[in-house]
Protein backbone atom coordinates (compact mmCIF):
# COMPACT_ATOMS: atom_id res chain seq x y z
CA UNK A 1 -103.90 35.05 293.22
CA UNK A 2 -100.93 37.43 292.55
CA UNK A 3 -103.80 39.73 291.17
CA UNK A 4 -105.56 39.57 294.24
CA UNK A 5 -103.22 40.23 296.26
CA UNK A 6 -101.97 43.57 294.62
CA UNK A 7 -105.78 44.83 294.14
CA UNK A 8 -106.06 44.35 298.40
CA UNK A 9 -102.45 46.06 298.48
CA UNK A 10 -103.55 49.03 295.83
CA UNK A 11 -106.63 49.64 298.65
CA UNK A 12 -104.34 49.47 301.98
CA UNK A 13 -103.71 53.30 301.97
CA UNK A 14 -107.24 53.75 301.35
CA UNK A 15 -108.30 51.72 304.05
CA UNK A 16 -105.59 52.23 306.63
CA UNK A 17 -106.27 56.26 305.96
CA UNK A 18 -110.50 55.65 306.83
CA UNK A 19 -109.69 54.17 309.79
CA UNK A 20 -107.29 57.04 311.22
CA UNK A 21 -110.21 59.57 310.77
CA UNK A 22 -112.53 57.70 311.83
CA UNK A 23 -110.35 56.74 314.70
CA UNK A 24 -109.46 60.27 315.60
CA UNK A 25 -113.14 61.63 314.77
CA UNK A 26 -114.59 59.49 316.96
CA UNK A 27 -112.69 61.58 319.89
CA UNK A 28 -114.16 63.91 321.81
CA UNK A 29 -112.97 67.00 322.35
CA UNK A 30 -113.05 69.07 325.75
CA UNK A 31 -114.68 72.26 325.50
CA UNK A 32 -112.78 74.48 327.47
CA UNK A 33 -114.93 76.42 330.10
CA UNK A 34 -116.46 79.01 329.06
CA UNK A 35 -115.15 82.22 330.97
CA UNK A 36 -117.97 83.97 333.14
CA UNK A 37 -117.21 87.86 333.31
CA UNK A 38 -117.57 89.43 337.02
CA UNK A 39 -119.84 91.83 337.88
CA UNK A 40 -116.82 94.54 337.89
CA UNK A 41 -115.71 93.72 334.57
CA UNK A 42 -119.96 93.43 333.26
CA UNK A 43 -119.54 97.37 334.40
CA UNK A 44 -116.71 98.24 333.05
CA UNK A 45 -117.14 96.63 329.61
CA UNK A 46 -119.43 99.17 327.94
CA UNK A 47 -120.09 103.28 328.00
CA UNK A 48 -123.89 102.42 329.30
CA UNK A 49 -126.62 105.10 327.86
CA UNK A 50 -129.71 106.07 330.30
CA UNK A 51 -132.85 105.30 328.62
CA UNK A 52 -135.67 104.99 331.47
CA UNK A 53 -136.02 106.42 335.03
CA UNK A 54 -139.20 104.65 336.61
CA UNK A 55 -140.42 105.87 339.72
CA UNK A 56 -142.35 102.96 342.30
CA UNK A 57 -144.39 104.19 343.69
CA UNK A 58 -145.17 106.91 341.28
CA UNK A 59 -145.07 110.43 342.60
CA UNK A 60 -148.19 112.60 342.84
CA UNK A 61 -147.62 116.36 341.35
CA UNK A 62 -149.62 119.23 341.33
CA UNK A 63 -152.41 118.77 339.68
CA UNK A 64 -153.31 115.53 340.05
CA UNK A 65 -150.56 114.49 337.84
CA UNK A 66 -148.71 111.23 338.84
CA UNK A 67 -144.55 110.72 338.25
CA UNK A 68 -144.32 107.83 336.49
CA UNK A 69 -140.67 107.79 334.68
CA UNK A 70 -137.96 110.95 335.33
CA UNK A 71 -136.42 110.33 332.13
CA UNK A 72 -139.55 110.84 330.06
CA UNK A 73 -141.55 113.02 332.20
CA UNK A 74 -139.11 115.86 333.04
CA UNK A 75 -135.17 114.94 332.50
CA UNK A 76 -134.24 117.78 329.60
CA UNK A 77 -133.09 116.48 326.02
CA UNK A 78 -129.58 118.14 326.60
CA UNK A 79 -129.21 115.08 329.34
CA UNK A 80 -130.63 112.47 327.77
CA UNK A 81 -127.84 111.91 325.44
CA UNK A 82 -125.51 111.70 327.97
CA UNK A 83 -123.53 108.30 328.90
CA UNK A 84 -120.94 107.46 331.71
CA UNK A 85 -117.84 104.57 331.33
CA UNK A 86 -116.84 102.91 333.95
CA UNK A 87 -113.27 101.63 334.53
CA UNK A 88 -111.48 99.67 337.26
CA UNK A 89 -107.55 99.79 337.06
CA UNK A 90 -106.16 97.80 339.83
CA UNK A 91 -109.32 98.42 342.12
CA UNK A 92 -109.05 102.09 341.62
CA UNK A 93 -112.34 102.81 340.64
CA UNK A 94 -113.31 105.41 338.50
CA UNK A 95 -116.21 106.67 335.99
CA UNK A 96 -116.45 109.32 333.72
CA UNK A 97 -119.58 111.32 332.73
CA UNK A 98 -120.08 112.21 329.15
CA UNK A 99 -121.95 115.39 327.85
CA UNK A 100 -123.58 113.85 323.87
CA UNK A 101 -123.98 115.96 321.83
CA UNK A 102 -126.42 118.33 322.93
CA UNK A 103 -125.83 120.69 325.76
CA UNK A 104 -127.51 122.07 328.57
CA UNK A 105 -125.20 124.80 328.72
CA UNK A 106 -122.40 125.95 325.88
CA UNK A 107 -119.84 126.33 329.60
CA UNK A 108 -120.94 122.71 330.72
CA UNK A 109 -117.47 120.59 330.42
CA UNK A 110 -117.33 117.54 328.10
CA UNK A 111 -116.85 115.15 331.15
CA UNK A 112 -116.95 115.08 334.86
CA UNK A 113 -114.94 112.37 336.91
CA UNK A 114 -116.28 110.30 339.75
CA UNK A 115 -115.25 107.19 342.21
CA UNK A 116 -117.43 104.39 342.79
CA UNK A 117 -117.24 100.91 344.55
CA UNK A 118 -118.75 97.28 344.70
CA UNK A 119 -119.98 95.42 347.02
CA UNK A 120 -118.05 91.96 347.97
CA UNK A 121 -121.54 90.46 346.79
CA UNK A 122 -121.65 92.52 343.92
CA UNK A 123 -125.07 93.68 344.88
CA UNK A 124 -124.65 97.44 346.09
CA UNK A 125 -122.65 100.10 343.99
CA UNK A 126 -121.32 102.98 345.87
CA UNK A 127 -121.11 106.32 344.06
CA UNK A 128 -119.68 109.54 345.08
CA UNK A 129 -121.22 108.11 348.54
CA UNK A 130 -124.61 107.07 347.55
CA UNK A 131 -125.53 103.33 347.53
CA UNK A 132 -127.46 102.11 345.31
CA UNK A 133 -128.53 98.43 344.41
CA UNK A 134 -127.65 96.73 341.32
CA UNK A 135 -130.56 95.06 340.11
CA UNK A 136 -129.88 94.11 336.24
CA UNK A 137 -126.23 93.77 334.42
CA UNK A 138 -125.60 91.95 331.70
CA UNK A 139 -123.65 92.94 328.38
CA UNK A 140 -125.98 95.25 327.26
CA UNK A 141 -128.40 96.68 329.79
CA UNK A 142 -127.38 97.25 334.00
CA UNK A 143 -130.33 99.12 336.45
CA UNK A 144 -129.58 100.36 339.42
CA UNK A 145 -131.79 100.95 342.11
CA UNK A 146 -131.71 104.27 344.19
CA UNK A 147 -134.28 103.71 347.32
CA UNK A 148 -135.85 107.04 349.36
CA UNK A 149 -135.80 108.67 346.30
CA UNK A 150 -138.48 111.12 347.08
CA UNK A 151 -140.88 110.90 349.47
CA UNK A 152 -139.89 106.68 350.16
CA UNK A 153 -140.19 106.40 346.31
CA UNK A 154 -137.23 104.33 344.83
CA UNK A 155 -135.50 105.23 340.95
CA UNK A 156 -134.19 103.14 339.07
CA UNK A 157 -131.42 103.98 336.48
CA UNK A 158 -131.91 101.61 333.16
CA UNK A 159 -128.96 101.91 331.22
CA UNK A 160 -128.07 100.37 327.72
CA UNK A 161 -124.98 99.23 325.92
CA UNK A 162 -124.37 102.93 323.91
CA UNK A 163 -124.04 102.04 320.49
């Protein structure tokens, strides 16, 4: 019996130490919530790269020739390369235009400096006075939507994350 008895009494620490984890795996855990970004910091959190200008309705040129996408059809290599950061320090609002690498002109600067604003919906970005609507942002692509573009045409701007 004394046997017994110091087999069970070997085991205890075994047993007693099963238990806890499956005592304390058997808890579930909160997940802490997950944090959403705002639409300001969405903006700010990348330098965003044009990639695509459509045009809706598309324009009709001389010729018979129809204006489907500005950034295709006639923006000049030495501007597609460019990119623009935003930044918001304590709601003063800022962006800054970046020439890439190739330039229109060797006397263009490297960067020119604007103000912009949002919306209390976060739906209409001011820039340098001209509202335009924010249709797309998300952590790698935002479009904004100028209407009356030309002729009651509207543009939008399609931006991606710059890599």
């Amino acid at each position: 019996m004394k046997k017994i008895f110091l087999k069970l009494f070997a085991y205890a620490p075994l047993v007693f130490a099963a238990f806890t984890l499956f005592t304390l795996g058997a808890c579930k855990k909160e997940k802490s919530p997950v944090e959403v970004p705002t639409t300001s910091e969405l903006i700010c959190g990348n330098y965003w790269q044009l990639y695509s200008m459509p045009i809706e309705p598309p324009l009709d040129l001389i010729g018979g020739v129809k204006l489907t996408d500005y950034f295709t059809q006639t923006l000049n290599d030495c501007d597609k390369d460019n990119y623009v950061k935003y930044r918001d320090n304590n709601n003063l609002k800022t962006y800054v235009n970046y020439a890439g690498i190739l330039k229109c002109d060797p006397l263009d600067k490297d960067s020119t400096i604007g103000v912009w604003s949002l919306s209390a919906d976060g739906k209409i970005i001011e820039q340098d006075g001209e509202k335009l609507k924010l249709i797309l942002i998300d952590n790698k692509n935002m479009h904004i939507q100028m209407d009356n573009f030309m002729l009651n045409s509207s543009i939008t701007f399609k931006f991606k994350k710059k890599i």
